[in-house]
Structure formats: C-alpha cells, structure tokens
Protein backbone atom coordinates (compact mmCIF):
# COMPACT_ATOMS: atom_id res chain seq x y z
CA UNK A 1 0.00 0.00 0.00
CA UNK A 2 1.66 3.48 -0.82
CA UNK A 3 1.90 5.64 1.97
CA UNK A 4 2.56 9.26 0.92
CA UNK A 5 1.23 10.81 4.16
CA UNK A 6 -1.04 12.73 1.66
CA UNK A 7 -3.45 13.21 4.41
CA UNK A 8 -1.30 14.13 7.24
CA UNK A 9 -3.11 15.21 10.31
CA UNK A 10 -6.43 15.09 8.22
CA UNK A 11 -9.74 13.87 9.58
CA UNK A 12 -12.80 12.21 7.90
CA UNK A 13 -16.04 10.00 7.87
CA UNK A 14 -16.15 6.97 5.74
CA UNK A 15 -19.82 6.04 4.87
CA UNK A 16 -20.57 3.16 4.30
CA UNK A 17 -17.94 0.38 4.37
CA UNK A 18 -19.27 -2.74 4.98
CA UNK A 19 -17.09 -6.02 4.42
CA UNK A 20 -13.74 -7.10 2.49
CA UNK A 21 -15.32 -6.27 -0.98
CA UNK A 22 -16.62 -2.75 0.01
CA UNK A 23 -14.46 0.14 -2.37
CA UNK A 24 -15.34 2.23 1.15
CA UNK A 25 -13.39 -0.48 3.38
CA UNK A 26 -10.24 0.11 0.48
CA UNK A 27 -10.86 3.53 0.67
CA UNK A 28 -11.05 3.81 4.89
CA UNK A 29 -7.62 1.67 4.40
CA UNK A 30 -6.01 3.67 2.45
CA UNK A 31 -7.23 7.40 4.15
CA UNK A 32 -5.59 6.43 7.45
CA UNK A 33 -2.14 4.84 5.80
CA UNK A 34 -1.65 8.19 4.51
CA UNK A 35 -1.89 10.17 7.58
CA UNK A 36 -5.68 10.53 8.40
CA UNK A 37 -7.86 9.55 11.61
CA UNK A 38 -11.59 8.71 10.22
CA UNK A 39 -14.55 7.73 11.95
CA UNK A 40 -16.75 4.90 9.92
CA UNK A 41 -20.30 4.53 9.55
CA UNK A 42 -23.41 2.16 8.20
CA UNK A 43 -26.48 1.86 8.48
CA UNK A 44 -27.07 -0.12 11.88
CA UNK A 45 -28.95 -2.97 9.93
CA UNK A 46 -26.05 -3.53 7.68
CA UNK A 47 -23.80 -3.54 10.27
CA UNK A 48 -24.96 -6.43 11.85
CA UNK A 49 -24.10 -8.63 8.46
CA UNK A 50 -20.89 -7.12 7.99
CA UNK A 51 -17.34 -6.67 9.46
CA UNK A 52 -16.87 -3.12 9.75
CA UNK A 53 -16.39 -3.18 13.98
CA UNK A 54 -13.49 -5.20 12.82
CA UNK A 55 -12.00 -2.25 10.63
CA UNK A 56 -12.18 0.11 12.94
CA UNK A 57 -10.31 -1.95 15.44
CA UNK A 58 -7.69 -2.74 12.65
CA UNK A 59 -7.65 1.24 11.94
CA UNK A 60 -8.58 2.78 15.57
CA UNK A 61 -11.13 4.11 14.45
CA UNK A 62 -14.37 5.02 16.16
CA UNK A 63 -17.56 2.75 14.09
CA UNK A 64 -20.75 4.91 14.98
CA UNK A 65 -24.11 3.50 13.42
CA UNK A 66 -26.24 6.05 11.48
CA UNK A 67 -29.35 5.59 9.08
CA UNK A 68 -28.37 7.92 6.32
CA UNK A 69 -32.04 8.71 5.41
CA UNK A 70 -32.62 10.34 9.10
CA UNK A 71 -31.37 13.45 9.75
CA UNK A 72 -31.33 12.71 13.43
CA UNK A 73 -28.70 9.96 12.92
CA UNK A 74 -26.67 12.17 10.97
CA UNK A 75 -26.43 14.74 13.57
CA UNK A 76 -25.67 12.47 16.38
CA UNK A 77 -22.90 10.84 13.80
CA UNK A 78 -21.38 14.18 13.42
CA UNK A 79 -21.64 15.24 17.12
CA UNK A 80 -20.19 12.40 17.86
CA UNK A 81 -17.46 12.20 15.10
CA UNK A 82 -16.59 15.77 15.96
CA UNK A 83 -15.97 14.75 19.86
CA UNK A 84 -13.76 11.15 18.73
CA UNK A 85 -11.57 13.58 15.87
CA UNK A 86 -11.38 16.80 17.80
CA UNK A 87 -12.07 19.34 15.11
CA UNK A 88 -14.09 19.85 11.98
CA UNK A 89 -13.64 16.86 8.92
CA UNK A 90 -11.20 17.36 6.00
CA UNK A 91 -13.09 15.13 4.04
CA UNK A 92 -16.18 12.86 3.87
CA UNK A 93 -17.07 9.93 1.57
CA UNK A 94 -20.49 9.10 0.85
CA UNK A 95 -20.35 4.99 -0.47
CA UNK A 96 -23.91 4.19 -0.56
CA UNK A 97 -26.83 2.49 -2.47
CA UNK A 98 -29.11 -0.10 -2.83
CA UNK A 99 -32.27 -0.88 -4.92
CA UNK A 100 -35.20 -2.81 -3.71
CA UNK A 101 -36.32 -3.55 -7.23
CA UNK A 102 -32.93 -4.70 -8.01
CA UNK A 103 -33.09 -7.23 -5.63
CA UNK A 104 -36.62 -8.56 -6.26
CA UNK A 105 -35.27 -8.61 -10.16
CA UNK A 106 -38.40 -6.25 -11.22
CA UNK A 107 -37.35 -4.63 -14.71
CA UNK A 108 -37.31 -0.61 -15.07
CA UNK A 109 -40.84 -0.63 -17.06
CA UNK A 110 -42.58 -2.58 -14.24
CA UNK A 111 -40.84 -0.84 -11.09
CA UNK A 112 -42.55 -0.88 -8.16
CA UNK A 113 -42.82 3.03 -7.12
CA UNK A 114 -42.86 2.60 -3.58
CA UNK A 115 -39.41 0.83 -3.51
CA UNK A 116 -38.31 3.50 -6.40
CA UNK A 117 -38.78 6.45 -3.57
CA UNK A 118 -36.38 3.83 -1.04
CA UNK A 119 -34.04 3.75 -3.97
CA UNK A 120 -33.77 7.17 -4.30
CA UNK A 121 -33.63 8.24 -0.51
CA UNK A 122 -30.98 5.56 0.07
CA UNK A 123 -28.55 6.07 -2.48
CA UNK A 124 -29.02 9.93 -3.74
CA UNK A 125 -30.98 11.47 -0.96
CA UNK A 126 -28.55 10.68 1.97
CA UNK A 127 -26.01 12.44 -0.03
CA UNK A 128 -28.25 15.72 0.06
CA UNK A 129 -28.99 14.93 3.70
CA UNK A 130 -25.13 14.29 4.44
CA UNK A 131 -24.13 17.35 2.93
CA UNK A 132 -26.98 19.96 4.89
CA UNK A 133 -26.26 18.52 8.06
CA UNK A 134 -22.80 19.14 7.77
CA UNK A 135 -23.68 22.65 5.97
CA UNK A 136 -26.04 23.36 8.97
CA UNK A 137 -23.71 22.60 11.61
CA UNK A 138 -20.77 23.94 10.28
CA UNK A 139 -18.39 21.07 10.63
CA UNK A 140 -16.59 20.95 7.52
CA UNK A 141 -12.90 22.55 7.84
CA UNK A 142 -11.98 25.04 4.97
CA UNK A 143 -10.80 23.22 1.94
CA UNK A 144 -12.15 20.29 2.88
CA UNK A 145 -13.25 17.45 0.57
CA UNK A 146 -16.64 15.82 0.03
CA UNK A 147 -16.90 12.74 -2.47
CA UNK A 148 -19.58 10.07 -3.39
CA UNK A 149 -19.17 7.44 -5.64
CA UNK A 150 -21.25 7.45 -9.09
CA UNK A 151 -21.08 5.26 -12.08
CA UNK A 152 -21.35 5.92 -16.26
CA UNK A 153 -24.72 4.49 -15.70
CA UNK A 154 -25.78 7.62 -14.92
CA UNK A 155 -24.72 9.62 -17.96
CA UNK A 156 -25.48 6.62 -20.54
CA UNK A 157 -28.19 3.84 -20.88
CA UNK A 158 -27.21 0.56 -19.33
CA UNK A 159 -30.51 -1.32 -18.71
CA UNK A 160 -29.55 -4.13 -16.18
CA UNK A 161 -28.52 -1.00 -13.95
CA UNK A 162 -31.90 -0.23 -14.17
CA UNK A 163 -33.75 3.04 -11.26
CA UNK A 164 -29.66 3.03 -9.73
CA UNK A 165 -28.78 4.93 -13.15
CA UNK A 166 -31.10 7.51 -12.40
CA UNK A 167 -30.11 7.45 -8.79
CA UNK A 168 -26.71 7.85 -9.46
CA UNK A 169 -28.04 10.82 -12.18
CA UNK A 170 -29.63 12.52 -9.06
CA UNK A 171 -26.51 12.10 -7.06
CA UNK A 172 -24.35 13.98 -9.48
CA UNK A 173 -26.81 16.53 -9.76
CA UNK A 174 -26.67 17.22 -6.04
CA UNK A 175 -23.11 17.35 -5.83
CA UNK A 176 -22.93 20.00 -8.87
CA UNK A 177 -25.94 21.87 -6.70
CA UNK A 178 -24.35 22.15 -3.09
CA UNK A 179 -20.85 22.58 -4.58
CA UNK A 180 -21.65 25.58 -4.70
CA UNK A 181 -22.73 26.20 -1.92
CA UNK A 182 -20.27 24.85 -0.13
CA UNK A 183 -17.59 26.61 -2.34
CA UNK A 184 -19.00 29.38 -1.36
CA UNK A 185 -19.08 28.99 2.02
CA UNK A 186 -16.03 27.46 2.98
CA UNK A 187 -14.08 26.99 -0.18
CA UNK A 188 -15.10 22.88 0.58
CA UNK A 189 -14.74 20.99 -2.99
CA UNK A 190 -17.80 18.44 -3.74
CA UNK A 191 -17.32 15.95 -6.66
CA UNK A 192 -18.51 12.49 -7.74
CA UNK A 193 -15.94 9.42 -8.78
CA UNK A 194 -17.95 7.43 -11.77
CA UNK A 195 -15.44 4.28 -11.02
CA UNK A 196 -15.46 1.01 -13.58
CA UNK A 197 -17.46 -2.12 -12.51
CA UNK A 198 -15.81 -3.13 -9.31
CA UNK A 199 -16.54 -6.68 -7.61
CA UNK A 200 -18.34 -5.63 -4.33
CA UNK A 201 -21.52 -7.28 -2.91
CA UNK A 202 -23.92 -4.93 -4.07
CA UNK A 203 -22.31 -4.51 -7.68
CA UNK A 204 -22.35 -7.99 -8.01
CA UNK A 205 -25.89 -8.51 -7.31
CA UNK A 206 -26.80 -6.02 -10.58
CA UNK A 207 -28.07 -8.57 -13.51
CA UNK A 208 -25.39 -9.44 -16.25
CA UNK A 209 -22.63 -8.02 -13.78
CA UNK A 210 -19.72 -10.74 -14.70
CA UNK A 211 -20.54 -10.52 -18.12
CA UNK A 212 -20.21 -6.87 -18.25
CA UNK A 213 -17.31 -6.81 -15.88
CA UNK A 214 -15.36 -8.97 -18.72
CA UNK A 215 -17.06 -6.34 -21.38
CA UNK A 216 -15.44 -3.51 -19.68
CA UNK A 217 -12.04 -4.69 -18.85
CA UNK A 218 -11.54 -5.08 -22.59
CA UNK A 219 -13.12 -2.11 -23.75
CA UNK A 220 -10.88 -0.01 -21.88
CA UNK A 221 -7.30 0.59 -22.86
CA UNK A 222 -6.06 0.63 -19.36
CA UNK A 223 -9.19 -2.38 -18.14
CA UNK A 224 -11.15 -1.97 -14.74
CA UNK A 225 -9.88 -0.11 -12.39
CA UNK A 226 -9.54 -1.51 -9.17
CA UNK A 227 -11.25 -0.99 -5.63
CA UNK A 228 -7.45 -0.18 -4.32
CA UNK A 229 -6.54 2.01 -7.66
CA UNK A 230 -9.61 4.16 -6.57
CA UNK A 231 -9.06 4.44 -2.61
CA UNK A 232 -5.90 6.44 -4.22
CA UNK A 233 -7.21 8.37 -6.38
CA UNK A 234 -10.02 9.31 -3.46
CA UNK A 235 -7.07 10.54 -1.43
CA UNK A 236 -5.83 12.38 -3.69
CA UNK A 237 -9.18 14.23 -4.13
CA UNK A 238 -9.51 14.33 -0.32
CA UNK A 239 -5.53 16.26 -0.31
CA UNK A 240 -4.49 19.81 -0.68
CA UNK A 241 -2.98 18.76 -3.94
CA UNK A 242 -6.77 18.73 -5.94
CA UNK A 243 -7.76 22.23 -3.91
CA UNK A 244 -9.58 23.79 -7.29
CA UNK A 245 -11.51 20.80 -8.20
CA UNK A 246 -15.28 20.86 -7.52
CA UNK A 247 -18.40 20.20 -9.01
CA UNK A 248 -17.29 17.63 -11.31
CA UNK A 249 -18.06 13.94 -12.10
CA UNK A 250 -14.79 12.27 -12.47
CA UNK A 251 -14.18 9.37 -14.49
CA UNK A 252 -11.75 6.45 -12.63
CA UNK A 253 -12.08 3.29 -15.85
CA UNK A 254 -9.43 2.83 -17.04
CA UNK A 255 -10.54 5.07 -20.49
CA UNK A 256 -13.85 3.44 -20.47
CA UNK A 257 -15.99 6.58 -21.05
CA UNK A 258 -14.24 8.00 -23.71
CA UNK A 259 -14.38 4.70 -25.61
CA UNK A 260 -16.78 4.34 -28.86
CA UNK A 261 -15.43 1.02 -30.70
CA UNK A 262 -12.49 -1.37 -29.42
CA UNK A 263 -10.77 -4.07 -31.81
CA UNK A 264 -10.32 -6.09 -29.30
CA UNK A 265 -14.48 -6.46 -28.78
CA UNK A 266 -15.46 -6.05 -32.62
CA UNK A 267 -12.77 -9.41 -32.98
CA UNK A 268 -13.67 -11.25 -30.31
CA UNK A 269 -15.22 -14.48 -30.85
C-alpha cells in the first residue's frame, strides 16, 4: 500500500464500508495509511451482516451506526465524530446504495414506485442529507473534501442497472448543486468518482454483472480499475494537492468513457 502521508493530520467519515469487498473499506484503508484519523459509519442494519467493527479496530477508528435517510442519525454521527476527531472533517465519503427492485429482479418498465422512492432516498438522498447537516452545523474545515461514488450508468443507458442509473443521475446533480454552496461557504470541494465495474456485494448482485465486468475490462485501454486504484485516487481528491476541483463527475475506468469502438471487442469471438 503506498503511503505518501497525503493526508497528514487530516480527519474524515467513511460512509458506508461494509465487508472485504466494500471500495469504502479500500478507501477507509487507504485514508488512514496516509496520515488521516476517520470515523466509519453504516447503516445499523447492515452492520450487523458485515465486518466493519473489525475495521475500525484494525484502523482505531471510532464505528458509529447512522441511518443515512434520518437526519437525526446524521447529527448524532457528526456530534459524535466531531468529539472522537477533535475538530471539523477534511473530508467525507459518501459509499452508498441499494435498490429494492434490483433485488426482487423487477425490470425498469414494471418498477414498483414505492421501492423507487427507497431507492432514491438511500442512495441519492442521503447524499443531500449528508451534505446539509454538515452545511447546517458547520463542521466541515476550509478546503475540505466531500466525495460520493457514481457510475457511467448515470450519464449513458445501461438497462440491467436499471432506477440506480437515475439514482446515481440525481446524485451527481446534487453534488454539482451544493458545490456551490459549499464553495461558497467554505471553499469545501464536492465531486462524484464514476469508477469502472468493481466486484463488491452490491455490484455484483446487478443482472449481467460478470458478463459486463469482462465487457469492460476489454473495452478499456487501461481495463477496470480496481477498488485499491480508486481508494488512491479518493485521497488524492480528499488532499491539498486537488484544492480547485469541484463540481465535477470524475471518471476512474481505465478510459472506459471516452471509448466508442475497441478491436479487441469487434474481434472477439
């Protein structure tokens, strides 16, 4: 693991690691081997399945359970967070989703509404909800760094990925929308990372994953970028060296998105 001490004396929340597989867990790794103390959070009902108490014990750092969609969590995460850090957060990372309708394999023309609102609340909402708490109580420091991570999905049509491409669309939106706010206020960057298909447990659980995994390792001159190759590229966004970068969707595939026709697929048998 490089270890630039990019993040020297820095201080963060990770949202949303979960287990081994989670980009957030590479990510929460990789924050505090360059320097940073973080706080980690999930939803209390995910916690339970996963093996983020054992992160923070591997990283000493405080795991404080928060529902994303209530304000009230959020609050007491940040209260709390601010107390275990001592001082206002350098940077926060927002690593969340999940689709009902994915789940229950319902196609996007026969979507059940009710779990489309969930969708959206989960995995775009929470960012909005994230980002005014920590507006409201003023507990970003000045130049700080706020990420979430996106995917292409959101820009293009890719119909396994079904309501989470509109999600994701929503997300981007709100990080273009409170950037400036937040620019504004306290010169605090917001940006999305649209990363390649990475093998987690929730990407893996999107329909045709594998296949499309193998799809877009070839399509891209450099393949898939990794869960570890992003947690770098994160810290770099979370460091003073990325200061006048904000409002922007930032593509981390390996050339992926800039792609129209490879060889390599058009010849494949």
């Amino acid at each position: 693991m490089l270890q630039h001490k990019l993040l020297e004396g820095k201080r963060g929340i990770i949202f949303g690691a979960l287990d081994e597989s989670s980009i957030a867990t590479h990510i929460a790794r990789q924050c505090v081997a360059e320097g940073a103390r973080i706080t980690l959070t999930n939803a209390p009902v995910a916690m339970r399945f996963g093996s983020i108490q054992k992160l923070g014990e591997e990283l000493n750092a405080e795991v404080i359970g928060a529902d994303a969609t209530v304000e009230e969590d959020l609050k007491n995460l940040i209260e709390k967070s601010l107390a275990a850090l001592g001082g206002p957060f350098d940077f926060v990372l927002h690593s969340i989703g999940m689709s009902l309708n994915m789940r229950k394999a319902k196609t996007y023309t026969d979507l059940n509404h009710e779990w489309m609102h969930k969708t959206l609340d989960i995995s775009s909402m929470s960012f909005h909800r994230m980002m005014q708490v920590l507006y409201n109580m003023d507990a970003m420091a000045e130049g700080g760094s706020i990420l979430a991570l996106s995917y292409i999905a959101a820009q293009r049509v890719f119909p396994d990925y079904s309501e989470m491409a509109d999600a994701k669309a929503l997300l981007e939106s709100f990080a273009r929308s409170f950037g400036y706010h937040f620019g504004v206020k306290k010169k605090v960057r917001v940006n999305t990372i649209s990363q390649s298909p990475t093998v987690t447990t929730a990407g893996s659980g999107v329909k045709g994953f594998h296949d499309f995994f193998s799809y877009a390792q070839t399509m891209s001159p450099l393949g898939n970028a990794s869960a570890e190759d992003c947690a770098k590229y994160c810290v770099t966004l979370f460091s003073d060296y990325t200061k006048m970068v904000t409002m922007q969707n930032l593509y981390h595939d390996g050339g992926f998105s800039s792609m129209g026709v490879n060889p390599a697929i058009m010849t494949k048998e």
